[in-house]
N, C-alpha and C. Protein backbone atom coordinates (compact mmCIF):
# COMPACT_ATOMS: atom_id res chain seq x y z
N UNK A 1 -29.68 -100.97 -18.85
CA UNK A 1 -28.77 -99.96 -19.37
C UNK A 1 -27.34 -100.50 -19.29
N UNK A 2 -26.78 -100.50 -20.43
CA UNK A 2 -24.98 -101.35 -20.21
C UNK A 2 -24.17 -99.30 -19.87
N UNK A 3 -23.78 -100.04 -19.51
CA UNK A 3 -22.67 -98.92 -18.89
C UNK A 3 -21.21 -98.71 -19.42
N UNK A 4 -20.87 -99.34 -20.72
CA UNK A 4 -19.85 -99.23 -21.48
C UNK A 4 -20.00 -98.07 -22.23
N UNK A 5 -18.63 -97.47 -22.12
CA UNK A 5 -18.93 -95.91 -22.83
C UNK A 5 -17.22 -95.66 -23.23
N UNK A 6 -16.27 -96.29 -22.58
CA UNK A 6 -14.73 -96.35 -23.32
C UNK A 6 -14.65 -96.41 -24.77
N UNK A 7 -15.46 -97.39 -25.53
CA UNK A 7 -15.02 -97.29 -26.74
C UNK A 7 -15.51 -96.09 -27.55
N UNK A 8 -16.23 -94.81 -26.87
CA UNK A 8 -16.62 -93.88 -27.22
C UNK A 8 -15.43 -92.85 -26.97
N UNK A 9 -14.92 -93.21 -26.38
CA UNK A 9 -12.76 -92.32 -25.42
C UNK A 9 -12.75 -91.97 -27.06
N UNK A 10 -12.18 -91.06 -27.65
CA UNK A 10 -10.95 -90.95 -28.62
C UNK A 10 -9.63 -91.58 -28.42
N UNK A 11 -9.30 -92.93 -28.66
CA UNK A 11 -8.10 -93.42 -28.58
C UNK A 11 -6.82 -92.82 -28.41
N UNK A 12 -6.89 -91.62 -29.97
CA UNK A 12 -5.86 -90.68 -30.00
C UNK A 12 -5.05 -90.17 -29.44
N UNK A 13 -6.46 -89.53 -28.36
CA UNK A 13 -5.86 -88.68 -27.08
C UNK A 13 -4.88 -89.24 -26.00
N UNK A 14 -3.91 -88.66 -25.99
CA UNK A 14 -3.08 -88.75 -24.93
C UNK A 14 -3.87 -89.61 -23.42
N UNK A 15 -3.20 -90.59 -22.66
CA UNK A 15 -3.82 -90.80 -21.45
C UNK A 15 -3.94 -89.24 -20.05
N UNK A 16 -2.99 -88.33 -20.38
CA UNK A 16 -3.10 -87.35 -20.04
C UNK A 16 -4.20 -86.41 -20.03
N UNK A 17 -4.82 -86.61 -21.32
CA UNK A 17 -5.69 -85.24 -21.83
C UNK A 17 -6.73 -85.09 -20.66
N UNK A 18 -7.41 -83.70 -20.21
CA UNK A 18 -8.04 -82.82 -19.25
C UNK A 18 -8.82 -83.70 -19.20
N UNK A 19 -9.70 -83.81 -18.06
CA UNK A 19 -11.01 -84.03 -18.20
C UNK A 19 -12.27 -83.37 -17.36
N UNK A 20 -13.15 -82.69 -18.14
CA UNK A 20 -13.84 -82.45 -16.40
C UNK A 20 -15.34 -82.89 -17.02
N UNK A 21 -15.96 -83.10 -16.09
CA UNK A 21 -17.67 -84.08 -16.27
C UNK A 21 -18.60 -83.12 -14.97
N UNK A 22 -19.75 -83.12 -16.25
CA UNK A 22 -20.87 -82.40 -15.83
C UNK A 22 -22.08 -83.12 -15.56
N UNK A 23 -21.98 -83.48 -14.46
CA UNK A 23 -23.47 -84.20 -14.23
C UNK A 23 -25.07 -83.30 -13.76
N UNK A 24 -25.71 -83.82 -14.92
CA UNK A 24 -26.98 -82.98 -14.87
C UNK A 24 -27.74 -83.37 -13.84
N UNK A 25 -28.76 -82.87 -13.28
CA UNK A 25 -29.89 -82.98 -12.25
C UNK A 25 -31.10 -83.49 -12.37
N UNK A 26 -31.13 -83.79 -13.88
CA UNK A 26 -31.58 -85.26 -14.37
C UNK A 26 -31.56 -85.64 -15.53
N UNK A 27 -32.41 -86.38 -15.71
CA UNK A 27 -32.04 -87.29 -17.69
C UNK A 27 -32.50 -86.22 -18.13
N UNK A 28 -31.65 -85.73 -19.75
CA UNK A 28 -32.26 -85.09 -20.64
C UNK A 28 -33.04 -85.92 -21.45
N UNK A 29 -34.40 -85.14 -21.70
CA UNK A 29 -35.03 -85.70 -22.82
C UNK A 29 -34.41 -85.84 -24.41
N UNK A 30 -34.57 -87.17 -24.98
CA UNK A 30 -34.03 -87.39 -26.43
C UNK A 30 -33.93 -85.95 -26.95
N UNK A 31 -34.68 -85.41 -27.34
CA UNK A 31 -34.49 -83.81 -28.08
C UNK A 31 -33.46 -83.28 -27.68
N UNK A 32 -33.76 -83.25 -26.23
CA UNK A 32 -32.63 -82.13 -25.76
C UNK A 32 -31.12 -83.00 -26.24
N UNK A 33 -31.15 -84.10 -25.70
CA UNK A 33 -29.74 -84.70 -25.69
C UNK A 33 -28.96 -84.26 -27.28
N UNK A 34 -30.21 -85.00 -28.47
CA UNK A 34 -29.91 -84.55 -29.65
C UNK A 34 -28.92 -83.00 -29.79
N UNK A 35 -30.13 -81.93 -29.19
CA UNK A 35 -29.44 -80.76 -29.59
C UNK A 35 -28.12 -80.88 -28.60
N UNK A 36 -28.07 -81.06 -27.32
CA UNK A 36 -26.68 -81.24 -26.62
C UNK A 36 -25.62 -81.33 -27.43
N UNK A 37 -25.53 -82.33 -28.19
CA UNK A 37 -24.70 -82.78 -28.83
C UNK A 37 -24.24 -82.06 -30.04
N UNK A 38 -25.32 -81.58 -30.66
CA UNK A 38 -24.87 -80.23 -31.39
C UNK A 38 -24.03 -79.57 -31.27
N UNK A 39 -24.68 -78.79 -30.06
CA UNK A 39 -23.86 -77.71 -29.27
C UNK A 39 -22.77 -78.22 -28.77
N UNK A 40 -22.55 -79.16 -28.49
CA UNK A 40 -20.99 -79.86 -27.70
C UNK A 40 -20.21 -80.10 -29.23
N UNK A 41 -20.44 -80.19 -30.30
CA UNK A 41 -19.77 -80.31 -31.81
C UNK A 41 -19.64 -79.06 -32.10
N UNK A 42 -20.15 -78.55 -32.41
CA UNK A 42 -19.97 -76.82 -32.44
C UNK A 42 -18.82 -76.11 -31.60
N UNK A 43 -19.10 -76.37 -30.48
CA UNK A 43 -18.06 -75.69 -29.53
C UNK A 43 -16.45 -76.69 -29.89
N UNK A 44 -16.41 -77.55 -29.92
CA UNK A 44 -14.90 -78.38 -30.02
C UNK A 44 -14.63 -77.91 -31.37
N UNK A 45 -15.63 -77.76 -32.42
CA UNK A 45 -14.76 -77.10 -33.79
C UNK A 45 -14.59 -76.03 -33.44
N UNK A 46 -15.06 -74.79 -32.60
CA UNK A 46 -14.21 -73.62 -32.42
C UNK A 46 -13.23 -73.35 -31.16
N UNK A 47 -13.07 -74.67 -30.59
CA UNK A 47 -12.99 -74.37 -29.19
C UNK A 47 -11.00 -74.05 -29.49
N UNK A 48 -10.25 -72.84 -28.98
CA UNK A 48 -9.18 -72.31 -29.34
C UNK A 48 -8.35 -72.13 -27.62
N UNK A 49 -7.19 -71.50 -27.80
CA UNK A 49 -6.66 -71.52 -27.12
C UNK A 49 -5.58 -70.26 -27.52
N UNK A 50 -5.45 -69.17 -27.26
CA UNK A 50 -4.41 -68.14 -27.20
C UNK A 50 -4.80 -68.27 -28.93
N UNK A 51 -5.31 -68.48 -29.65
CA UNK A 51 -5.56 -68.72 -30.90
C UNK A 51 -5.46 -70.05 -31.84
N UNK A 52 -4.96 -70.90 -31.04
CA UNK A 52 -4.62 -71.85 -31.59
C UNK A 52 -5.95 -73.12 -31.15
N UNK A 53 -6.17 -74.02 -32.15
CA UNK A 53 -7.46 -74.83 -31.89
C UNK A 53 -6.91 -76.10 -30.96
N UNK A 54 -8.02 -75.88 -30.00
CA UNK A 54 -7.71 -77.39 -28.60
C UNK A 54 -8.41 -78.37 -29.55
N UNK A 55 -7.40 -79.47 -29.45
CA UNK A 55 -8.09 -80.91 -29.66
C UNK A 55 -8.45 -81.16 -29.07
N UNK A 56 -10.22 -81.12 -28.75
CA UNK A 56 -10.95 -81.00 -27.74
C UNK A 56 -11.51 -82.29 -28.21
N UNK A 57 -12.65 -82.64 -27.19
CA UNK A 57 -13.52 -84.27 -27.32
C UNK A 57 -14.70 -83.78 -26.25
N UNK A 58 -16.12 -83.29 -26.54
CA UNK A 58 -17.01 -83.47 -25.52
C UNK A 58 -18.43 -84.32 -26.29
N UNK A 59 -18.81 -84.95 -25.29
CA UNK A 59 -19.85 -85.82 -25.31
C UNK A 59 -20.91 -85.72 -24.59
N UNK A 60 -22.26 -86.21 -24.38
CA UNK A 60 -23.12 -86.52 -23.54
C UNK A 60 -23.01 -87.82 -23.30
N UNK A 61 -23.52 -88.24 -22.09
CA UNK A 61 -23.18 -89.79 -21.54
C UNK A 61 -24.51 -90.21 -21.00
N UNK A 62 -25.00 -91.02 -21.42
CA UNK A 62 -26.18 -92.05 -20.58
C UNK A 62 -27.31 -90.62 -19.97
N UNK A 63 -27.42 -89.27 -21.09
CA UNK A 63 -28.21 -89.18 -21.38
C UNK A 63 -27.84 -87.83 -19.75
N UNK A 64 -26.80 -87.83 -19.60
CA UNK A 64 -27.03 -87.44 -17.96
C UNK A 64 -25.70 -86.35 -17.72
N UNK A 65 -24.65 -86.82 -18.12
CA UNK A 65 -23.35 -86.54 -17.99
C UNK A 65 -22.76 -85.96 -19.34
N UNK A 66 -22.23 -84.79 -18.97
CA UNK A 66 -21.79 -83.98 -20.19
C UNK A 66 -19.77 -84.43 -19.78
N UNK A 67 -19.35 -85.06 -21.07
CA UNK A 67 -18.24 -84.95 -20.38
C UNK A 67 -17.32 -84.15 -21.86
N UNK A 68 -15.91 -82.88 -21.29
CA UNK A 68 -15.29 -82.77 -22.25
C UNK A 68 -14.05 -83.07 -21.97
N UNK A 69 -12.93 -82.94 -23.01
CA UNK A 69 -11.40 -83.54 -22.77
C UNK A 69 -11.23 -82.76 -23.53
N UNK A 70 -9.36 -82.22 -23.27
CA UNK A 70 -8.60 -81.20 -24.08
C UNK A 70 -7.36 -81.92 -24.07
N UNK A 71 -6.78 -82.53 -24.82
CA UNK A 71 -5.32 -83.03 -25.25
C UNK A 71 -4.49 -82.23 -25.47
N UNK A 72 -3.46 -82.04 -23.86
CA UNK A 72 -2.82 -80.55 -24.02
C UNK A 72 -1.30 -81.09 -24.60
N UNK A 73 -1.06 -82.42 -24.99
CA UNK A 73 -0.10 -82.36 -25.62
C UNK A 73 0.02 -82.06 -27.20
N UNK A 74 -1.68 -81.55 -27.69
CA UNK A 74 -1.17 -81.05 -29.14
C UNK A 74 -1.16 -79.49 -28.70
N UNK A 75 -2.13 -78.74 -27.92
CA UNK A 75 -2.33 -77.36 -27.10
C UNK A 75 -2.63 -77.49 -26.28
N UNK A 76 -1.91 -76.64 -25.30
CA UNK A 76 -2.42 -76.53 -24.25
C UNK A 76 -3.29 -75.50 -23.54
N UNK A 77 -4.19 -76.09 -22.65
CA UNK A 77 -5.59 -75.20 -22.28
C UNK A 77 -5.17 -74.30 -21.27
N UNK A 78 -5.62 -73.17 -22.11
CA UNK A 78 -5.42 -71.72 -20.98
C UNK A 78 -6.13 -71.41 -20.43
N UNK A 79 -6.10 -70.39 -19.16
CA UNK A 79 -7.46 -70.19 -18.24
C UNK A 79 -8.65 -69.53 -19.47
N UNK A 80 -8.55 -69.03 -20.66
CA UNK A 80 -9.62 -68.50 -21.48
C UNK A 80 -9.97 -69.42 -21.85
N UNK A 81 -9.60 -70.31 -22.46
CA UNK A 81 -10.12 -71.66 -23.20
C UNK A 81 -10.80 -72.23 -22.00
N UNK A 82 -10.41 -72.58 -20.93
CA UNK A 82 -11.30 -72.99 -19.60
C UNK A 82 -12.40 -72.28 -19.40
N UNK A 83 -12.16 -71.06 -19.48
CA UNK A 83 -13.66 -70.30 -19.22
C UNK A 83 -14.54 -69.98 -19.88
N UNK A 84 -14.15 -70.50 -21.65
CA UNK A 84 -15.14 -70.33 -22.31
C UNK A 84 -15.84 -71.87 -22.37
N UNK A 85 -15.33 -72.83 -22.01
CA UNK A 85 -15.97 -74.73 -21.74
C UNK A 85 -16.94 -74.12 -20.74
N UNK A 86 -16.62 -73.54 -19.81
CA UNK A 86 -17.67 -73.28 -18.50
C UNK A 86 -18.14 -72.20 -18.91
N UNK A 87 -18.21 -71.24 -19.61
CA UNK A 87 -19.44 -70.49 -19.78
C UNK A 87 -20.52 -71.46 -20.90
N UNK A 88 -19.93 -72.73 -21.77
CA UNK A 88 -20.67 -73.08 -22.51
C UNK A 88 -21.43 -74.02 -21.66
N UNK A 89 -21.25 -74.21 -20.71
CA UNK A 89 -21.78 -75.28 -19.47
C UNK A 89 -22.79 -74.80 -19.05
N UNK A 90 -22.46 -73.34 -18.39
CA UNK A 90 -23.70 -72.79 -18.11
C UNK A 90 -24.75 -71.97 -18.84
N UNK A 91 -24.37 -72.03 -19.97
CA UNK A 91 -25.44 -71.71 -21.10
C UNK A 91 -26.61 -72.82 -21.56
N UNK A 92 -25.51 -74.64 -21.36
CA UNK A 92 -26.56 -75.66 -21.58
C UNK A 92 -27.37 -75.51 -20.31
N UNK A 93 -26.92 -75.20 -19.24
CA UNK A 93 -27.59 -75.19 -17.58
C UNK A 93 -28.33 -74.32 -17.59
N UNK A 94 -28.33 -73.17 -18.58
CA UNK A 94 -29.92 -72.11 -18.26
C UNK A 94 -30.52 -72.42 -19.39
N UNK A 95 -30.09 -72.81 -20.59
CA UNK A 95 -31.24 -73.20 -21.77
C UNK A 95 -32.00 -74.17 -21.13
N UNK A 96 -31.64 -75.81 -20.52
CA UNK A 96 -32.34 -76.61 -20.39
C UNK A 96 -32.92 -76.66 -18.37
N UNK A 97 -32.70 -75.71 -18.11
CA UNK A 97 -33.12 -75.69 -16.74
C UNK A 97 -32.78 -76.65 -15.80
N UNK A 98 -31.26 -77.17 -15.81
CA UNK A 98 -30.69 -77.74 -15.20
C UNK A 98 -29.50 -77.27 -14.17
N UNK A 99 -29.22 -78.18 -13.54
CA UNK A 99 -27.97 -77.95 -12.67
C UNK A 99 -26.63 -78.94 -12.80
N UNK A 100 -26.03 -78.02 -13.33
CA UNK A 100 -25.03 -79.02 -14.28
C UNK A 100 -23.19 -79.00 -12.95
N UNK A 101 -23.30 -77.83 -12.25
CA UNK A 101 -22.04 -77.54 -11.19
C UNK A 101 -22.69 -77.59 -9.78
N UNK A 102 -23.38 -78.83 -9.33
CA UNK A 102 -24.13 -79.60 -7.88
C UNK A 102 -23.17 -80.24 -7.91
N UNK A 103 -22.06 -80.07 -6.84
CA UNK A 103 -21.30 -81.48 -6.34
C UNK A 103 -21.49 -82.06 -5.08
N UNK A 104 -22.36 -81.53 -4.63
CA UNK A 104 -23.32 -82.24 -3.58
C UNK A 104 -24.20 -83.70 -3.85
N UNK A 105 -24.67 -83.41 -4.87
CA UNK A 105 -25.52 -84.91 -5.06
C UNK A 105 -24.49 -85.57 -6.45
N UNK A 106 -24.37 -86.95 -5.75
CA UNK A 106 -23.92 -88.16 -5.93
C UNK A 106 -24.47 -88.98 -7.43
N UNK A 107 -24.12 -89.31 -8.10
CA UNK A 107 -24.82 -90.72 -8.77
C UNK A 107 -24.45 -91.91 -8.77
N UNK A 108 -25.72 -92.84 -8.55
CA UNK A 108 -24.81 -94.48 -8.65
C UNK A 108 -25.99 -95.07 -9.91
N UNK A 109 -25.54 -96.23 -9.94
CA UNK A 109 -26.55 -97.25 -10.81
C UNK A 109 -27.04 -98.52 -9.97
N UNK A 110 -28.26 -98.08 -9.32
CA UNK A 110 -29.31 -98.77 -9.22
C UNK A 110 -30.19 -99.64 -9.57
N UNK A 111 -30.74 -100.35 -9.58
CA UNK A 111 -31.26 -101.21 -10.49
C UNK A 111 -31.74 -100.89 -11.58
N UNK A 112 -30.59 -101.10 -12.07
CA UNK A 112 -30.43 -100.56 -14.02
C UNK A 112 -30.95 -99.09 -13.85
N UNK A 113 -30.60 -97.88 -12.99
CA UNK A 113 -31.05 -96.71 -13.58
C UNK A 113 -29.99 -96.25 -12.78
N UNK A 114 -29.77 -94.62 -13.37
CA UNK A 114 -29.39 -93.85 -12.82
C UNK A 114 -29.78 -93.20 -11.87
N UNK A 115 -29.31 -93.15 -10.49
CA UNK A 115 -30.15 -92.75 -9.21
C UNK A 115 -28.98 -91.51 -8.54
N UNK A 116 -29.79 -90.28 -8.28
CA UNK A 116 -29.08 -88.92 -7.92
C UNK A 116 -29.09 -89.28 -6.10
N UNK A 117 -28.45 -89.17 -5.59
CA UNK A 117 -28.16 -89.08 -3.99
C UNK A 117 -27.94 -87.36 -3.67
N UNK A 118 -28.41 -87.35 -2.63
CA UNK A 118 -27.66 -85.78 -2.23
C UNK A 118 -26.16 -86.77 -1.16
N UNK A 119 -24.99 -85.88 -1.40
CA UNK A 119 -23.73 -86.36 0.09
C UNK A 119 -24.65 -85.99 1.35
N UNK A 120 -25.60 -85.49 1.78
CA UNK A 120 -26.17 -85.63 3.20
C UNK A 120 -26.56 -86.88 3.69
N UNK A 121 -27.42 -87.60 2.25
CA UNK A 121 -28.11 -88.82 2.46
C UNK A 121 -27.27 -90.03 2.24
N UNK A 122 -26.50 -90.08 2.45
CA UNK A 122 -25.21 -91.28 1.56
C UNK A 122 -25.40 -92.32 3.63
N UNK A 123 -25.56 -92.16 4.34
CA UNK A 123 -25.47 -92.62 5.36
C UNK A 123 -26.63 -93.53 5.60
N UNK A 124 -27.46 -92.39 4.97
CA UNK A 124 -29.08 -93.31 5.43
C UNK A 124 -29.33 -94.08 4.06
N UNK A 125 -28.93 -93.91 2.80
CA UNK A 125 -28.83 -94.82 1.97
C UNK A 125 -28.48 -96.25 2.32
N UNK A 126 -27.14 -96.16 2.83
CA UNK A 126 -26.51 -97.43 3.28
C UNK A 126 -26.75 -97.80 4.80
N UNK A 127 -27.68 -97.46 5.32
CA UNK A 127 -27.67 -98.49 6.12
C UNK A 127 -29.24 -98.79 6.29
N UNK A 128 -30.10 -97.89 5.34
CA UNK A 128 -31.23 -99.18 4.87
C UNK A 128 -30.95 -99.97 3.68
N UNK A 129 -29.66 -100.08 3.18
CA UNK A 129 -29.21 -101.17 2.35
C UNK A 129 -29.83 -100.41 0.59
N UNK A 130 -29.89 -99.25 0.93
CA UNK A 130 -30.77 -98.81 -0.90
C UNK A 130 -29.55 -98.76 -1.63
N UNK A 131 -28.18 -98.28 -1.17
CA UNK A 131 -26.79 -99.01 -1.55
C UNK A 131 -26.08 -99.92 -1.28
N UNK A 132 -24.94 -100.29 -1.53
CA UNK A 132 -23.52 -100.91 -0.49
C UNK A 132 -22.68 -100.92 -1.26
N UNK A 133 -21.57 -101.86 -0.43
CA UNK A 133 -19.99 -101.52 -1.00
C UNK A 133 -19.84 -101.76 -2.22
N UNK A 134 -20.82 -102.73 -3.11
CA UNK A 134 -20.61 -102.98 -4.80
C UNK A 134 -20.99 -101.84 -5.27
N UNK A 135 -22.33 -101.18 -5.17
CA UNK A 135 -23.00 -100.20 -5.69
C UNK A 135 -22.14 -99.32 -7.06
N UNK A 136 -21.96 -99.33 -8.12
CA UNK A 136 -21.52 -98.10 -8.90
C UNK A 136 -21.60 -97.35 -8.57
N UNK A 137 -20.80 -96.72 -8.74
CA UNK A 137 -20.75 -95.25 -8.40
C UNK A 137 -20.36 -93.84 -9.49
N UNK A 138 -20.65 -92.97 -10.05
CA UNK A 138 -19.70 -92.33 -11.08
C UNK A 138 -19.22 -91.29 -10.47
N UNK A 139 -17.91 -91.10 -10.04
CA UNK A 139 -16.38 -90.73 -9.66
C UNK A 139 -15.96 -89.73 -10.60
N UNK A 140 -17.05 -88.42 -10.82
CA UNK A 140 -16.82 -87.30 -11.22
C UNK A 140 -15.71 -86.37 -11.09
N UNK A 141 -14.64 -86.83 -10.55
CA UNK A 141 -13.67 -86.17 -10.02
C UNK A 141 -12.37 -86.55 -10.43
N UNK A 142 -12.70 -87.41 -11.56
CA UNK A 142 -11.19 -88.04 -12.49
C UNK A 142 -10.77 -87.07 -13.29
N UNK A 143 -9.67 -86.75 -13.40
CA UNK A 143 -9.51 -85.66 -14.18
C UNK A 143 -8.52 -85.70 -15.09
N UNK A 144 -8.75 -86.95 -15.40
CA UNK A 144 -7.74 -87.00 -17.37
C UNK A 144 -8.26 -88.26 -17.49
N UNK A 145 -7.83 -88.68 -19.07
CA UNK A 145 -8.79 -89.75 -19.70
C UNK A 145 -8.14 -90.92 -19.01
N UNK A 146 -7.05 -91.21 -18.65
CA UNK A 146 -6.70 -92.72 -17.89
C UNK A 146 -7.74 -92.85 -17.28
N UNK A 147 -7.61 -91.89 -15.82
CA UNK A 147 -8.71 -91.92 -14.96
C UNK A 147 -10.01 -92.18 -15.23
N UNK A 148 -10.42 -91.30 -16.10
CA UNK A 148 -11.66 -91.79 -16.88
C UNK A 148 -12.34 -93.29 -17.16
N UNK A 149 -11.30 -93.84 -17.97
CA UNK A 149 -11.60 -94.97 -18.46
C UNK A 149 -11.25 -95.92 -17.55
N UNK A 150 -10.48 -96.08 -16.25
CA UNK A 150 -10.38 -96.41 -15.05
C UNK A 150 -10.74 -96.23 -13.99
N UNK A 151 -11.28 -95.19 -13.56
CA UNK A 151 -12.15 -94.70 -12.07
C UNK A 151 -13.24 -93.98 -12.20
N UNK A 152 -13.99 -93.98 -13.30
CA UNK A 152 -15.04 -93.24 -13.63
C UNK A 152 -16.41 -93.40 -13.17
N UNK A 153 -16.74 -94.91 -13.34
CA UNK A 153 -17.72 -95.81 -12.73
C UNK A 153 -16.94 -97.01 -12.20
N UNK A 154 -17.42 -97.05 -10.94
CA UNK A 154 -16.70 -97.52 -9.93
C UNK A 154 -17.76 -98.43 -9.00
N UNK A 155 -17.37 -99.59 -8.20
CA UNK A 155 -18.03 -99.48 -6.83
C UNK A 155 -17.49 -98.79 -5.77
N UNK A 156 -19.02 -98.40 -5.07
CA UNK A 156 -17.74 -97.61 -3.63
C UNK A 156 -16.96 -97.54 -3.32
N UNK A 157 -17.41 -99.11 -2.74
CA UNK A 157 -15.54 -99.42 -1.90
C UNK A 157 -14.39 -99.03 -2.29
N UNK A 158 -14.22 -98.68 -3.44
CA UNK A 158 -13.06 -98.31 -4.75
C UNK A 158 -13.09 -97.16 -4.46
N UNK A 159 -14.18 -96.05 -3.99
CA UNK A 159 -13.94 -94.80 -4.30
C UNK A 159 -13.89 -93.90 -2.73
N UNK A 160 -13.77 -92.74 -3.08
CA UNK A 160 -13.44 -91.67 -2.16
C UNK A 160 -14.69 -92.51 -0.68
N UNK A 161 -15.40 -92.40 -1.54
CA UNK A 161 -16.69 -92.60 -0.88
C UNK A 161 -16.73 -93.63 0.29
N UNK A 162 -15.83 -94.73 0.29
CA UNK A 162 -15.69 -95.23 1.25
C UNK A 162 -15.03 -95.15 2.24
N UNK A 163 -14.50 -94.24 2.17
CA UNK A 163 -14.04 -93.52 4.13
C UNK A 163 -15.26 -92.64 4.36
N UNK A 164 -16.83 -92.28 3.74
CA UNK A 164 -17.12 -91.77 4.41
C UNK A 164 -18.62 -92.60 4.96
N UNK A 165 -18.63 -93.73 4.78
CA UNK A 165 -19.80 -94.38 4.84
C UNK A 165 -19.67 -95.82 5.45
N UNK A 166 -20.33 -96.72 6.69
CA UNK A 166 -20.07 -98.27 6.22
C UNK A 166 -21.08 -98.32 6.01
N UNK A 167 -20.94 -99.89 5.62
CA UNK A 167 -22.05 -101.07 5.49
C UNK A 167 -22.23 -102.19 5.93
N UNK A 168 -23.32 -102.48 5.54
CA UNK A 168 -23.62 -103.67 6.93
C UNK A 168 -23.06 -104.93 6.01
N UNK A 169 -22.91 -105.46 6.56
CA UNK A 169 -22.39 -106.99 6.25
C UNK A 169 -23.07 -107.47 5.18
N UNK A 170 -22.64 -107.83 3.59
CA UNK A 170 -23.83 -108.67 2.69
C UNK A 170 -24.26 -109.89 3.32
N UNK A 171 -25.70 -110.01 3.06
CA UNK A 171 -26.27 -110.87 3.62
C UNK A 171 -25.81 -112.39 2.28
């Protein structure tokens, strides 16, 4: 699985523009992803703001990760426009029987897959070595497109994550 997904960014957008990312509780099946994507096109052509339309950008990612962006330097996003992205969140989260707002469990990339951690287990991960300090990581917690396309997928060591874990020495 390549893990390049920047040239999918809208250039356009401001390095500013919102970002928030929804990681699912596991791979959607092709179908579903298909319709995902629908529904994530649908919503950015109506998606408004006090009346006025957000230049919005949402995607599905590696089949797993719902991510959207609002470029508030053409409008800017009001708490309604926010709450209608998250009621459309949790509408994909009860159609497809997922858990799309878990910020408890983790994802990294594992040998070539996407692998869910719960934060309880991040200790015993690393020190039977099923991670370490290279490990990818995706850094759900960037919250505009710089960040994005810079701290999004990460190794640990790079991220939050490493004040809360060591590792043993690479062999």
């Amino acid at each position: 699985m390549k893990l390049q997904f920047q040239d999918q960014i809208p250039e356009e957008f401001n390095d500013s523009s919102k970002v928030w990312i929804y990681q699912s509780s596991r791979l959607f099946l092709m179908s579903e992803a298909l319709e995902i994507e629908t529904i994530l096109e649908q919503f950015i052509a109506s998606w408004k703001s006090h009346g006025d339309t957000v230049k919005g950008y949402g995607n599905l990612f590696f089949g797993q990760f719902i991510i959207l962006m609002a470029d508030e330097t053409a409008t800017g996003v009001s708490g309604c426009s926010t709450d209608s992205s998250v009621r459309l969140v949790k509408e994909i989260e009860e159609k497809f029987k997922v858990q799309l707002f878990e910020r408890q469990t983790l994802a990294f990339f594992v040998k070539d897959k996407i692998q869910l951690l719960p934060l309880s287990q991040l200790g015993y991960a690393a020190e039977n070595e099923f991670i370490n300090a290279e490990t990818l990581y995706f850094n759900n917690t960037v919250l505009n497109k710089k960040e994005l396309l810079q701290n999004w997928i990460i190794p640990i060591k790079d991220s939050w994550l490493s004040k809360r874990v060591a590792f043993t020495a690479i062999k």
